[in-house]
PDB file of N, CA and C in Angstrom:
ATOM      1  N   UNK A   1      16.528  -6.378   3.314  1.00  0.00           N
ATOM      2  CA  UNK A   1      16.260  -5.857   1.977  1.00  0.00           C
ATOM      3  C   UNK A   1      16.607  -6.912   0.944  1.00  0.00           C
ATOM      4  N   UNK A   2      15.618  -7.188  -0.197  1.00  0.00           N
ATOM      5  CA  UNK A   2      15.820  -7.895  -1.324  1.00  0.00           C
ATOM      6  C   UNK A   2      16.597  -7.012  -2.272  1.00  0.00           C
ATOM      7  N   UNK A   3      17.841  -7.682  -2.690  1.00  0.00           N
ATOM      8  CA  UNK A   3      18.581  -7.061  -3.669  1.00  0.00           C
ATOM      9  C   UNK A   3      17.697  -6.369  -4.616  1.00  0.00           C
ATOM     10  N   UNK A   4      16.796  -7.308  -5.370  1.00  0.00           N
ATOM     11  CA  UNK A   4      16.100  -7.569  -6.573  1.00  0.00           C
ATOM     12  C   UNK A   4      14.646  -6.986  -6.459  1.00  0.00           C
ATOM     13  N   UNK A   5      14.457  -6.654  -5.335  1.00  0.00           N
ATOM     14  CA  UNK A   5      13.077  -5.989  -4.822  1.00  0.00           C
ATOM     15  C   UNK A   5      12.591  -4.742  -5.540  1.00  0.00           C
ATOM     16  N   UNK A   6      11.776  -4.264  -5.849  1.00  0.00           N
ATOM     17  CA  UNK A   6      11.648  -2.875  -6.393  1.00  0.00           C
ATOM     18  C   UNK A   6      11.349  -1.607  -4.865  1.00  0.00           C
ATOM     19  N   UNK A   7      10.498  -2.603  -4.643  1.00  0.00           N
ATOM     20  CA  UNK A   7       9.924  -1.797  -3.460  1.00  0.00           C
ATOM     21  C   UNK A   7      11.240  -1.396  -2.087  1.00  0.00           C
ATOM     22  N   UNK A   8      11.922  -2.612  -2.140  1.00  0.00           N
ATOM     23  CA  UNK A   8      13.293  -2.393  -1.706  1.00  0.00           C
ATOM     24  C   UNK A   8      13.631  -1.274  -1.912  1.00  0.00           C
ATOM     25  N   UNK A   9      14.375  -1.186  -3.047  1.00  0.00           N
ATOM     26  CA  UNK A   9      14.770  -0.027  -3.558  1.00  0.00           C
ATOM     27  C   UNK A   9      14.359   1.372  -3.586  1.00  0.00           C
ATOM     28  N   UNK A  10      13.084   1.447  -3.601  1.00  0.00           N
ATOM     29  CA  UNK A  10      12.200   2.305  -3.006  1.00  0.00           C
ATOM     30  C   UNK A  10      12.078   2.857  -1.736  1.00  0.00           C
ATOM     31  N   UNK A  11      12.022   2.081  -1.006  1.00  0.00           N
ATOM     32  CA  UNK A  11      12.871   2.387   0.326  1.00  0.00           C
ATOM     33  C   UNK A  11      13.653   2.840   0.840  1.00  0.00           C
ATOM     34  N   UNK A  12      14.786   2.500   0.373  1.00  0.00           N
ATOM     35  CA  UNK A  12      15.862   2.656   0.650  1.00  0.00           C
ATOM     36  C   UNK A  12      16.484   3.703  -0.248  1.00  0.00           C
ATOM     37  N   UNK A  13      15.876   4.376  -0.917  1.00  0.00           N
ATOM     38  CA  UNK A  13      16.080   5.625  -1.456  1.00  0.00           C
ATOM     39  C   UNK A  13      16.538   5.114  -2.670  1.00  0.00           C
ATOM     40  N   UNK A  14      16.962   4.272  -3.701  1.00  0.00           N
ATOM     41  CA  UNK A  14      17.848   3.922  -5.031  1.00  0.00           C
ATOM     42  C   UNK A  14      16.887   4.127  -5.887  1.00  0.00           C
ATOM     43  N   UNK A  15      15.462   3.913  -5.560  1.00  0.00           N
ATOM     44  CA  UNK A  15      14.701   4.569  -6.795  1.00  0.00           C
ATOM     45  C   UNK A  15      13.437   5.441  -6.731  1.00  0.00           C
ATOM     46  N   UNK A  16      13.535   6.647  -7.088  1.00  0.00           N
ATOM     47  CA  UNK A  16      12.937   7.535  -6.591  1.00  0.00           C
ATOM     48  C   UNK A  16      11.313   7.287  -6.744  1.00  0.00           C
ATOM     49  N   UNK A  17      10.357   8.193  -5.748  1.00  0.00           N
ATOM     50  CA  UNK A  17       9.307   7.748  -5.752  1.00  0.00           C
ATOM     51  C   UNK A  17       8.717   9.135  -5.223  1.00  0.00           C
ATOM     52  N   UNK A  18       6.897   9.395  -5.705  1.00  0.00           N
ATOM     53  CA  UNK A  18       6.723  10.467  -4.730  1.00  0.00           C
ATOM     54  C   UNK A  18       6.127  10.497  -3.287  1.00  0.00           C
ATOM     55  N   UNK A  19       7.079  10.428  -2.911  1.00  0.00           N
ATOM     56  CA  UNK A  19       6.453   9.532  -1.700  1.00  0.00           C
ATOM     57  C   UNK A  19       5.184  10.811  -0.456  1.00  0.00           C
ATOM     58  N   UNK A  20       4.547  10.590   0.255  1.00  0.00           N
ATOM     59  CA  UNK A  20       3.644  11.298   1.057  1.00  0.00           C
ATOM     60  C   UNK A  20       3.805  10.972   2.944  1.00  0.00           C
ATOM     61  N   UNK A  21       4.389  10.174   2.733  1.00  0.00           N
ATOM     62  CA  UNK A  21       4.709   9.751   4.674  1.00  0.00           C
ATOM     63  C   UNK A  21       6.009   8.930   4.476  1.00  0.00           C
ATOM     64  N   UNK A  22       6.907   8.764   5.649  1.00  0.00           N
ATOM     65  CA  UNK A  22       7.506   7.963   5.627  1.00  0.00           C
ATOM     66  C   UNK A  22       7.776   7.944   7.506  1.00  0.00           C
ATOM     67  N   UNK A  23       8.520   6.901   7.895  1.00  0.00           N
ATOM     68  CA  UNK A  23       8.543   6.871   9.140  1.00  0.00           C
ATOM     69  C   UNK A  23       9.496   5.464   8.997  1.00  0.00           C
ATOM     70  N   UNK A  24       9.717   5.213  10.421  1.00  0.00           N
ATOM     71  CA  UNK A  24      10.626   3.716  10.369  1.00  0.00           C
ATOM     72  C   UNK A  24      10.183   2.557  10.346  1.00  0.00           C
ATOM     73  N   UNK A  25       8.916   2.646  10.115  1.00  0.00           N
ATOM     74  CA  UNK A  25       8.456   1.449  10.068  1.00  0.00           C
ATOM     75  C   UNK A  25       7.693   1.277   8.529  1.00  0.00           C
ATOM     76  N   UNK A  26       7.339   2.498   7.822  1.00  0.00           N
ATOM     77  CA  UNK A  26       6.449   2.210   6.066  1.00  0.00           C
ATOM     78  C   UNK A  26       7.134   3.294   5.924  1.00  0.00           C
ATOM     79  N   UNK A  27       7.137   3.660   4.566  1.00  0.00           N
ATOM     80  CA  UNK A  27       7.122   4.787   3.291  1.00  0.00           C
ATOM     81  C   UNK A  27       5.576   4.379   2.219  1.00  0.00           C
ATOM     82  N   UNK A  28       5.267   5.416   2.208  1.00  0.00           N
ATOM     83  CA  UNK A  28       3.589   5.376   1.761  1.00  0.00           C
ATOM     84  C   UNK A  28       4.143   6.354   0.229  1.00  0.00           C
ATOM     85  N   UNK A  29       3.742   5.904  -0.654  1.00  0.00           N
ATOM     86  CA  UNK A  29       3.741   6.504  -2.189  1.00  0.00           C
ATOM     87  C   UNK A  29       2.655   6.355  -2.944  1.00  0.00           C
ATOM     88  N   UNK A  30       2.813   7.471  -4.360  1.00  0.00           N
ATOM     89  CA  UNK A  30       1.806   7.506  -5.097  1.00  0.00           C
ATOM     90  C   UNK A  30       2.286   6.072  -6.062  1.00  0.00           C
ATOM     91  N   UNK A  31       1.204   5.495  -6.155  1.00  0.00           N
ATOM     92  CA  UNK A  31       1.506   4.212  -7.267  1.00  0.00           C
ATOM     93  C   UNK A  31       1.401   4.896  -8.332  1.00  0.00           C
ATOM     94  N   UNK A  32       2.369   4.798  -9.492  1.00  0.00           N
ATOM     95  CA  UNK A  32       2.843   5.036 -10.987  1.00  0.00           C
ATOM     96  C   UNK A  32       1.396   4.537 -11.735  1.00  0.00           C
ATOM     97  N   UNK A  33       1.466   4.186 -11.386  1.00  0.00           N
ATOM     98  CA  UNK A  33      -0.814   3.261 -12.204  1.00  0.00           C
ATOM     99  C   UNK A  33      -1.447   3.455 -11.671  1.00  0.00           C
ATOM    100  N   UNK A  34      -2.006   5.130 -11.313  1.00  0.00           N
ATOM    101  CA  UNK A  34      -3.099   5.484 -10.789  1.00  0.00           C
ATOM    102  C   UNK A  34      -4.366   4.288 -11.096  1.00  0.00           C
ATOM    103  N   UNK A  35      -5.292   4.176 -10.514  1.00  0.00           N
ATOM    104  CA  UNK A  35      -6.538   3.828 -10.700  1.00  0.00           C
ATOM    105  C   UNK A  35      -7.404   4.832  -9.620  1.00  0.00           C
ATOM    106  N   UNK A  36      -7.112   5.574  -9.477  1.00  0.00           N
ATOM    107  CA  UNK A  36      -8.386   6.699  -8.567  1.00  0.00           C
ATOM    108  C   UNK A  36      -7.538   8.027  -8.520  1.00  0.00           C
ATOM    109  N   UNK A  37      -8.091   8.736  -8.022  1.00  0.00           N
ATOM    110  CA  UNK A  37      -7.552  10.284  -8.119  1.00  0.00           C
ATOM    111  C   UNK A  37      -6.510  10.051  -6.943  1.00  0.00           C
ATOM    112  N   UNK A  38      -6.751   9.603  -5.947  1.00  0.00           N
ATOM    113  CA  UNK A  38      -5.630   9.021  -4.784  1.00  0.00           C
ATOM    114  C   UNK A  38      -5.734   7.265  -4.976  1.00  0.00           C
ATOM    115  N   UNK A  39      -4.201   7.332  -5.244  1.00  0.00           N
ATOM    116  CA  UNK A  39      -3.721   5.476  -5.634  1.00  0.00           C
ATOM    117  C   UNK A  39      -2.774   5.777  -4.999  1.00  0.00           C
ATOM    118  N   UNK A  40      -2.721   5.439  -3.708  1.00  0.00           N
ATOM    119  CA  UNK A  40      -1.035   4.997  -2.714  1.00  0.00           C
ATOM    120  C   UNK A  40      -1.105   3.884  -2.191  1.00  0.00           C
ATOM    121  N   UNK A  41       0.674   3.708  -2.175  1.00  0.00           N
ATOM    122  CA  UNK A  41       0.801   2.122  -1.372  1.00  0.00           C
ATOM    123  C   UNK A  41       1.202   2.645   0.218  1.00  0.00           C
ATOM    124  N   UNK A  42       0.972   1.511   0.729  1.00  0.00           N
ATOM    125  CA  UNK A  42       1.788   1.862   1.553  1.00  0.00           C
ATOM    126  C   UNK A  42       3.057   0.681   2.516  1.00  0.00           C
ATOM    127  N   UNK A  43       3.789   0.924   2.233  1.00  0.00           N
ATOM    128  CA  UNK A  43       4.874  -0.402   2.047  1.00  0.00           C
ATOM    129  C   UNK A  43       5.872  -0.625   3.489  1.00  0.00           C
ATOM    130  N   UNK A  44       6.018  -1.439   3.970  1.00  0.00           N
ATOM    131  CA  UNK A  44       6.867  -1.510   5.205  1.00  0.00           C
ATOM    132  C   UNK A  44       8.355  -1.896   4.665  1.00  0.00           C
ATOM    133  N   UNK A  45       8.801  -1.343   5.417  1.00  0.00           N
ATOM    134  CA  UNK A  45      10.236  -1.135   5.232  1.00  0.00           C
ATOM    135  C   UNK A  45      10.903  -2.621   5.108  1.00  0.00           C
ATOM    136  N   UNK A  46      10.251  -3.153   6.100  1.00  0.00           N
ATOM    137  CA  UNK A  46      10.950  -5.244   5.817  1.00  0.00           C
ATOM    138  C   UNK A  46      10.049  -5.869   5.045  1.00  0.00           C
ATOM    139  N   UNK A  47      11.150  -6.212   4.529  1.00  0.00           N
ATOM    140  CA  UNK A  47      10.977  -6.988   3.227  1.00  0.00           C
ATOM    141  C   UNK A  47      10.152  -8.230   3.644  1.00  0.00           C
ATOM    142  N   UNK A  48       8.544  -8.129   3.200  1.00  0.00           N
ATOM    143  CA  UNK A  48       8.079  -9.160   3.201  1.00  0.00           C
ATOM    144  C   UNK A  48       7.499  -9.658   1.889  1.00  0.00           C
ATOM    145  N   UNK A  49       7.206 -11.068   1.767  1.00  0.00           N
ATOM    146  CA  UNK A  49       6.973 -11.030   0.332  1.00  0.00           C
ATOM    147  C   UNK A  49       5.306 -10.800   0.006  1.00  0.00           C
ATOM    148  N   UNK A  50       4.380 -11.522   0.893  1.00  0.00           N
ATOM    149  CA  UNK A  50       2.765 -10.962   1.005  1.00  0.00           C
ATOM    150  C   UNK A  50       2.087 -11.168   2.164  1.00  0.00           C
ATOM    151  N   UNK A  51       1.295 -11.326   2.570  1.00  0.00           N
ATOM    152  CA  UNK A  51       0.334 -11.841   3.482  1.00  0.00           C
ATOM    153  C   UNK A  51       0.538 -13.749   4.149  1.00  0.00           C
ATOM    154  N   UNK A  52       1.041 -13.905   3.016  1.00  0.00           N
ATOM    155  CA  UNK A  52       1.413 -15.232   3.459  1.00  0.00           C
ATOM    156  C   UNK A  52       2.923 -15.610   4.432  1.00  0.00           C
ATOM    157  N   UNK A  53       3.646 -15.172   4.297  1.00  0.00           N
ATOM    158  CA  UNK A  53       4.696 -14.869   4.927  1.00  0.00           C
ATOM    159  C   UNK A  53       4.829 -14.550   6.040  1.00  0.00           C
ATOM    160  N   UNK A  54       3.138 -13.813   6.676  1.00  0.00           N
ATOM    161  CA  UNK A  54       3.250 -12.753   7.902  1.00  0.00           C
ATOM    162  C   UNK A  54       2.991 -13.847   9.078  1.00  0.00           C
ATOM    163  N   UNK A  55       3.773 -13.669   9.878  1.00  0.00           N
ATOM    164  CA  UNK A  55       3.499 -14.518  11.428  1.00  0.00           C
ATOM    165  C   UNK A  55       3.378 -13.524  12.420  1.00  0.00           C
ATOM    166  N   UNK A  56       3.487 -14.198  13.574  1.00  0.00           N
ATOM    167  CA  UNK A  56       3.326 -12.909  14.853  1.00  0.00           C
ATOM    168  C   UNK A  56       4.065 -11.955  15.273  1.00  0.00           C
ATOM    169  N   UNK A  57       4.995 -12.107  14.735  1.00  0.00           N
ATOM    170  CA  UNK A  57       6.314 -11.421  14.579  1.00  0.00           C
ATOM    171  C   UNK A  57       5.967 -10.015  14.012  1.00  0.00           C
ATOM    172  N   UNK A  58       4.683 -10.130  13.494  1.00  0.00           N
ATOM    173  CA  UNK A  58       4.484  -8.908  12.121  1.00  0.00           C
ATOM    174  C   UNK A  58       3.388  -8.204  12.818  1.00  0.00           C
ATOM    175  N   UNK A  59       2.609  -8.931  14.029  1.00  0.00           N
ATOM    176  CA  UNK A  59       1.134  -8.375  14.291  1.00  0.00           C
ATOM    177  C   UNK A  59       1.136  -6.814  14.406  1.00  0.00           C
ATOM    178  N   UNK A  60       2.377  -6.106  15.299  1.00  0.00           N
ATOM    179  CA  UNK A  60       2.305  -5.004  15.623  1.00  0.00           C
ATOM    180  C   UNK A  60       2.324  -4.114  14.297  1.00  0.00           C
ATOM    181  N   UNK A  61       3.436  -4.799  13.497  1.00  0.00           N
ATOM    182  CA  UNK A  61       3.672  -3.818  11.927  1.00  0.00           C
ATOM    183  C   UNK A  61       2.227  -3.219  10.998  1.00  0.00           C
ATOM    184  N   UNK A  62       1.372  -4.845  11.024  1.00  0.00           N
ATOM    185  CA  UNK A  62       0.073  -5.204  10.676  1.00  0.00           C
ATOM    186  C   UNK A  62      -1.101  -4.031  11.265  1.00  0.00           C
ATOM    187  N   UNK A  63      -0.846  -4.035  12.177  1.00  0.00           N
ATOM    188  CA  UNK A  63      -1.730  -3.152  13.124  1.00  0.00           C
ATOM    189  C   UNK A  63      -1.425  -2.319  12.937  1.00  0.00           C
ATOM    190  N   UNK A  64      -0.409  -1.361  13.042  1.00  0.00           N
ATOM    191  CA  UNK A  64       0.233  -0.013  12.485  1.00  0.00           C
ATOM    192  C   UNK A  64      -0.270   0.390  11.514  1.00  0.00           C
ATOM    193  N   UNK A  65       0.013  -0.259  10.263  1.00  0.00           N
ATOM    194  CA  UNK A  65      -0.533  -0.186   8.853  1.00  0.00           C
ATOM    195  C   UNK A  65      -1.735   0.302   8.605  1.00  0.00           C
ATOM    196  N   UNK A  66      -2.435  -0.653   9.272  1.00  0.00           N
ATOM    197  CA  UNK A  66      -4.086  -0.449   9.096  1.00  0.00           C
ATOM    198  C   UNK A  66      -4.393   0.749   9.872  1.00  0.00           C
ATOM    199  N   UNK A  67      -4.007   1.062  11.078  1.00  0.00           N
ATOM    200  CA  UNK A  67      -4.602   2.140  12.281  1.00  0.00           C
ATOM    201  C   UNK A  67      -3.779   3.944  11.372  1.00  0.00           C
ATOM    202  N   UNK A  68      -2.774   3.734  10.221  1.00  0.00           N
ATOM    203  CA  UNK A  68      -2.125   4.862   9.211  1.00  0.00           C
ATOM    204  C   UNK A  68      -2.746   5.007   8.482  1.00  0.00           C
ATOM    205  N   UNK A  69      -4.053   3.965   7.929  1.00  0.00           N
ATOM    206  CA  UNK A  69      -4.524   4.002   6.886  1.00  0.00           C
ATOM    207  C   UNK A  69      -5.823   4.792   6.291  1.00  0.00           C
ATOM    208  N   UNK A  70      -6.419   5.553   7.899  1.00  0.00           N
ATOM    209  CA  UNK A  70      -7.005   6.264   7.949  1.00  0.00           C
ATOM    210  C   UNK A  70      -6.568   7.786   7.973  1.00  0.00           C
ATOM    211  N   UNK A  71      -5.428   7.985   8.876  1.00  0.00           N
ATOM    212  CA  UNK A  71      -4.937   8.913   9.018  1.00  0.00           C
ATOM    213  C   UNK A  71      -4.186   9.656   7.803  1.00  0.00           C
ATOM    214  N   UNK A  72      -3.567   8.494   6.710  1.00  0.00           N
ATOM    215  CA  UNK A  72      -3.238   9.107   5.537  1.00  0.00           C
ATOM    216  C   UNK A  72      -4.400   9.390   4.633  1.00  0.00           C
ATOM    217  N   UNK A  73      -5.484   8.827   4.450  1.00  0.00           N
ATOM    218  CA  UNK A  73      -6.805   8.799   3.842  1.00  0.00           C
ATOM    219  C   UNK A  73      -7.353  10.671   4.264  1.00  0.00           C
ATOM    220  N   UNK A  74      -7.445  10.945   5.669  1.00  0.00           N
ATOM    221  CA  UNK A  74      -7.620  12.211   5.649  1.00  0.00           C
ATOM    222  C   UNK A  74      -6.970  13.324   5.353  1.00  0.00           C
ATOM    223  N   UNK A  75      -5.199  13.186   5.583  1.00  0.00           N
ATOM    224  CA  UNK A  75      -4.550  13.912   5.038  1.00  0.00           C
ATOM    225  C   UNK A  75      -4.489  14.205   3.399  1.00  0.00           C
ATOM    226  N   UNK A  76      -5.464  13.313   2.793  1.00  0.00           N
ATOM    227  CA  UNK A  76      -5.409  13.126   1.104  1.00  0.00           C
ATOM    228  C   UNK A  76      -6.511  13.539   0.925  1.00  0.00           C
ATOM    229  N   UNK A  77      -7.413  13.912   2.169  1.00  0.00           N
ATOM    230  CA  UNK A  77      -8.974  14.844   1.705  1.00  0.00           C
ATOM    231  C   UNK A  77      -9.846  13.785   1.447  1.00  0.00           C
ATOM    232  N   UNK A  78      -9.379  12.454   2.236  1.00  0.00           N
ATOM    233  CA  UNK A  78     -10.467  11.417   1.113  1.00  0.00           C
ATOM    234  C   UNK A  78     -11.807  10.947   2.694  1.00  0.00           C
ATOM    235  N   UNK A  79     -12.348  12.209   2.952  1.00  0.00           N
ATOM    236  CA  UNK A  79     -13.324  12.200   3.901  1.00  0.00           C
ATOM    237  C   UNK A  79     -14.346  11.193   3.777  1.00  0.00           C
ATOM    238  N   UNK A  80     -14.774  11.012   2.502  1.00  0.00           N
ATOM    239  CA  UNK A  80     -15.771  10.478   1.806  1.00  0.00           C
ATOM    240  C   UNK A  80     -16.254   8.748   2.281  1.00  0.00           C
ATOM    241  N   UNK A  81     -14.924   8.469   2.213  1.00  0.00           N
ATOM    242  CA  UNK A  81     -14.351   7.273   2.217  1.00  0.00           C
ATOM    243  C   UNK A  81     -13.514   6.832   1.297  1.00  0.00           C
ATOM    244  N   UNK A  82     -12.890   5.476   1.495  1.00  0.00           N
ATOM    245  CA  UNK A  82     -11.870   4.832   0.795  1.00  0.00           C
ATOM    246  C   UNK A  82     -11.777   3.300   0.700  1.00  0.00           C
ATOM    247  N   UNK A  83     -10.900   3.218  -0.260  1.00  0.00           N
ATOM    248  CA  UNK A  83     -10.958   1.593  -0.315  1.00  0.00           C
ATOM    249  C   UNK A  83      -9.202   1.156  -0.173  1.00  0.00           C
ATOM    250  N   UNK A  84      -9.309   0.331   0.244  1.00  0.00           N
ATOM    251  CA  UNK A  84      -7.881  -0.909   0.727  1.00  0.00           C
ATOM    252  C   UNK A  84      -7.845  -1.687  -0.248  1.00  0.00           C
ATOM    253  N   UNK A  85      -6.591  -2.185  -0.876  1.00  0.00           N
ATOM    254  CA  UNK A  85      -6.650  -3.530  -1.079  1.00  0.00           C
ATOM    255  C   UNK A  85      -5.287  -4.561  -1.220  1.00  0.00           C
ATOM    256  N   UNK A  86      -5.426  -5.692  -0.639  1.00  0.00           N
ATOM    257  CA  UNK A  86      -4.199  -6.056  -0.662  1.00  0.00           C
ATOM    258  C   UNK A  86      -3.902  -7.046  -1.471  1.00  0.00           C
ATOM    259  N   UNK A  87      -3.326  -7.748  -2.856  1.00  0.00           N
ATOM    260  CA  UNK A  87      -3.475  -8.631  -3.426  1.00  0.00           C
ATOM    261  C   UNK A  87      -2.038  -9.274  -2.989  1.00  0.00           C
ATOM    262  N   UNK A  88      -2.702 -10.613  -3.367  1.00  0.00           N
ATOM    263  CA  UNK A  88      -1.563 -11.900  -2.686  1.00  0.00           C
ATOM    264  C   UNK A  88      -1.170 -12.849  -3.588  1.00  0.00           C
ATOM    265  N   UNK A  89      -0.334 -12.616  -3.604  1.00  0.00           N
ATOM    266  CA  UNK A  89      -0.106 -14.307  -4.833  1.00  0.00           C
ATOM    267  C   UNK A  89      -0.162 -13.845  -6.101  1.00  0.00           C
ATOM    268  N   UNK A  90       0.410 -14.562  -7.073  1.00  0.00           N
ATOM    269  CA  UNK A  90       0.003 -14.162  -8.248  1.00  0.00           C
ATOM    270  C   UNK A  90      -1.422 -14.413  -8.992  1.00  0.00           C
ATOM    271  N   UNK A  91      -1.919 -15.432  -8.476  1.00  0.00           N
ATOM    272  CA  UNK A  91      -3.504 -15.804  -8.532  1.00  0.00           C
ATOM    273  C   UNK A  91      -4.157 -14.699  -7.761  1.00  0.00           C
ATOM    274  N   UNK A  92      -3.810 -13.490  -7.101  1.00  0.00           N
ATOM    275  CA  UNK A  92      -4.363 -12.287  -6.517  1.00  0.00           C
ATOM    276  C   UNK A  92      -4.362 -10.934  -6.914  1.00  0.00           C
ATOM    277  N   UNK A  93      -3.622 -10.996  -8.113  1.00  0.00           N
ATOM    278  CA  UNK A  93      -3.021  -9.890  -8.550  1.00  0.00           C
ATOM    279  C   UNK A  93      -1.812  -9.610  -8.366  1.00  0.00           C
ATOM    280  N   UNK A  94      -0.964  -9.766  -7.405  1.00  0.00           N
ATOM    281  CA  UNK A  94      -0.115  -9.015  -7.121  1.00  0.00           C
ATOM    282  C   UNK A  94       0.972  -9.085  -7.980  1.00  0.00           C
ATOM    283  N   UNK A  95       1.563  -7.923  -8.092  1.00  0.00           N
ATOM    284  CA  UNK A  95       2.768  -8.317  -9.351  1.00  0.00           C
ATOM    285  C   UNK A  95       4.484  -7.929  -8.592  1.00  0.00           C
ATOM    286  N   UNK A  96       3.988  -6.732  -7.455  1.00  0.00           N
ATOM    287  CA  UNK A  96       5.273  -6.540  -6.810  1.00  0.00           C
ATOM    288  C   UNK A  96       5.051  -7.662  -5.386  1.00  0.00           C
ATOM    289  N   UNK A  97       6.118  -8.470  -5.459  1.00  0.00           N
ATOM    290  CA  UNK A  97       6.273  -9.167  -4.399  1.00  0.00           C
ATOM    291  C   UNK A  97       6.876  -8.764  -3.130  1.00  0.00           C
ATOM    292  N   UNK A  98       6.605  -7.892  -3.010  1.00  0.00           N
ATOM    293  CA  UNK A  98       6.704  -7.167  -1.390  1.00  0.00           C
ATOM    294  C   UNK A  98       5.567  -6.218  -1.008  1.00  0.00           C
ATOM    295  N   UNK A  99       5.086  -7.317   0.440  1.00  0.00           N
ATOM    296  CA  UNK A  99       3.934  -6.693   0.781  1.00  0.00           C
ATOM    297  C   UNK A  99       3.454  -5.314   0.496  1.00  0.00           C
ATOM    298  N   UNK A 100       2.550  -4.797   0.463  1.00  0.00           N
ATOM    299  CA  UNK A 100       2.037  -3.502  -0.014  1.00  0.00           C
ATOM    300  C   UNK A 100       0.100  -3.227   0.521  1.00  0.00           C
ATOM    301  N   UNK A 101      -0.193  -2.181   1.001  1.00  0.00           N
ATOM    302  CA  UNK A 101      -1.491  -1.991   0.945  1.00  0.00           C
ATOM    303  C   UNK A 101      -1.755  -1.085   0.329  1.00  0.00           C
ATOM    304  N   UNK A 102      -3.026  -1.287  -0.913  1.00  0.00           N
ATOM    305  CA  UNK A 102      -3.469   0.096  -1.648  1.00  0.00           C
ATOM    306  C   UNK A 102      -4.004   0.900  -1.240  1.00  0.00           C
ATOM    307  N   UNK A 103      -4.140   2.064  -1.108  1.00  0.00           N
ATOM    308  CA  UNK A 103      -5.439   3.113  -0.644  1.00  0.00           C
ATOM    309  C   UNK A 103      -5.809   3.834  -1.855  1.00  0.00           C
ATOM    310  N   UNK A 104      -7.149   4.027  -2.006  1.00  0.00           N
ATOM    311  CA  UNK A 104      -7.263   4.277  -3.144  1.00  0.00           C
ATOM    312  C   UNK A 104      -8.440   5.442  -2.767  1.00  0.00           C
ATOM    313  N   UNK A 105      -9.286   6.300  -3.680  1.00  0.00           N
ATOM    314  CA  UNK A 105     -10.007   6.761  -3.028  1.00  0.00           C
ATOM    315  C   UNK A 105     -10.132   8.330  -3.792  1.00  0.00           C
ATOM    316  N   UNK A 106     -11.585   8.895  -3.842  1.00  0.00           N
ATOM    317  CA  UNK A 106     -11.444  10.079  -4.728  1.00  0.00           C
ATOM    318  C   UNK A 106     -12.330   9.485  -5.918  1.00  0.00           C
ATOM    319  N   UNK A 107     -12.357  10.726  -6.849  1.00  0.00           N
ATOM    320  CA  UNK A 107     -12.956  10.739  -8.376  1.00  0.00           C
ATOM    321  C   UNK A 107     -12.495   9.660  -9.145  1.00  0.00           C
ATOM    322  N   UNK A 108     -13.009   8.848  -9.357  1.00  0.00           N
ATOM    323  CA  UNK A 108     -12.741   7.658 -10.160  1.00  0.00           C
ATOM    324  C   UNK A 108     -12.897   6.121  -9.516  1.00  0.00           C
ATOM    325  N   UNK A 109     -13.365   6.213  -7.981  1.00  0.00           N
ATOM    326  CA  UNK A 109     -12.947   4.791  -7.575  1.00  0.00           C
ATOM    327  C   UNK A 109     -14.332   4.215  -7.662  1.00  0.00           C
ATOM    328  N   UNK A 110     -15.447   4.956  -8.153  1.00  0.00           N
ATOM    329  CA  UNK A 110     -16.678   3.507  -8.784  1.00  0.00           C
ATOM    330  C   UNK A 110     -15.725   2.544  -9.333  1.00  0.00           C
ATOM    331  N   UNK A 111     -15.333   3.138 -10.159  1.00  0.00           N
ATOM    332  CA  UNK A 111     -14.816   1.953 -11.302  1.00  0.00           C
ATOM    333  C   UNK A 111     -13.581   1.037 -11.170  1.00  0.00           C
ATOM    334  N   UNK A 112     -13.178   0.993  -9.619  1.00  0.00           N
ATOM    335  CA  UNK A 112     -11.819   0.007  -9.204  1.00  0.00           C
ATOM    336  C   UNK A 112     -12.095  -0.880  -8.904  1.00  0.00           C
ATOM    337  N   UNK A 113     -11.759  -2.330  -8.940  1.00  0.00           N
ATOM    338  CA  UNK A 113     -11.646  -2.902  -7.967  1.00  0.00           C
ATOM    339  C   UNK A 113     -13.091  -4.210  -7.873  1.00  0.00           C
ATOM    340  N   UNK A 114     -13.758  -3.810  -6.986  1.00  0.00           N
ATOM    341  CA  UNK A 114     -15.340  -4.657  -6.331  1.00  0.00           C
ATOM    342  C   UNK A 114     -15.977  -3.215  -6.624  1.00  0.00           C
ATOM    343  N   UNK A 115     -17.320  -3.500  -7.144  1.00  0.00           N
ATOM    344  CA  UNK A 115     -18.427  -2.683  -7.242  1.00  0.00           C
ATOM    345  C   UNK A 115     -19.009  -2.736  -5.675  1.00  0.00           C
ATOM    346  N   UNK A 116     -19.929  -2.000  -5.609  1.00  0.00           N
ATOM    347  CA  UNK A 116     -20.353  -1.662  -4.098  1.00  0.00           C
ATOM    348  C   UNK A 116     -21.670  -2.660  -4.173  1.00  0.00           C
ATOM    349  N   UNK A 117     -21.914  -2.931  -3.042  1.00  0.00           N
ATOM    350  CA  UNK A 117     -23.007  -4.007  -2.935  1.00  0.00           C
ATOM    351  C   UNK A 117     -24.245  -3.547  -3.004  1.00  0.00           C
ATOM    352  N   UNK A 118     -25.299  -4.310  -3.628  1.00  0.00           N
ATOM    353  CA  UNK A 118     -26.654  -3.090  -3.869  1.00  0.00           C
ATOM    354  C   UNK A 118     -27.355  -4.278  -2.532  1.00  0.00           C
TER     355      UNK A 118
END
């Protein structure tokens, strides 16, 4: 755990969140800045800082993540489909520096993100 982490903290219970899954390996929450009717992260418990950081060490965590990411998507009614996204770097967006994947998904997500390809 990063002292200074938010998402840390989040975790580890010091700052409250509404969270929708948790398990020992992620805690999945509603992000505070909706951008879709469903905006969750979903955050692993070790502290990583993004995508760049990740070695093989992480493949199984990695894989987890993604193979939850459906399963929380249906529990949120988002049948339809959904969108992911992971920003990296500060040239990527990202502003919390501990890894995170978005799920986003529902009334409002034309307008997130990448437009859909014609």
């Amino acid at each position: 755990m990063s002292t200074d982490c938010l998402f840390c903290k989040i975790v580890a219970g010091e700052i409250s969140s509404e969270q929708v899954y948790s398990d020992e390996h992620v805690v999945v929450f509603k992000d505070i800045n909706q951008k879709a009717a469903v905006h969750l992260l979903i955050v692993p418990r070790e502290h990583i800082i993004s995508l760049n950081e990740l070695d093989e060490r992480h493949d199984g965590l990695m894989a987890y993540m993604m193979r939850l990411l459906p399963k929380i998507a249906k529990e949120q009614g988002l049948d339809q489909g959904f969108r992911t996204v992971i920003n990296t770097g500060p040239g990527g967006g990202q502003v919390v520096f501990h890894l995170h994947i978005h799920l986003l998904g529902g009334a409002g997500l034309s307008g997130v993100g990448f437009s859909r390809a014609v």
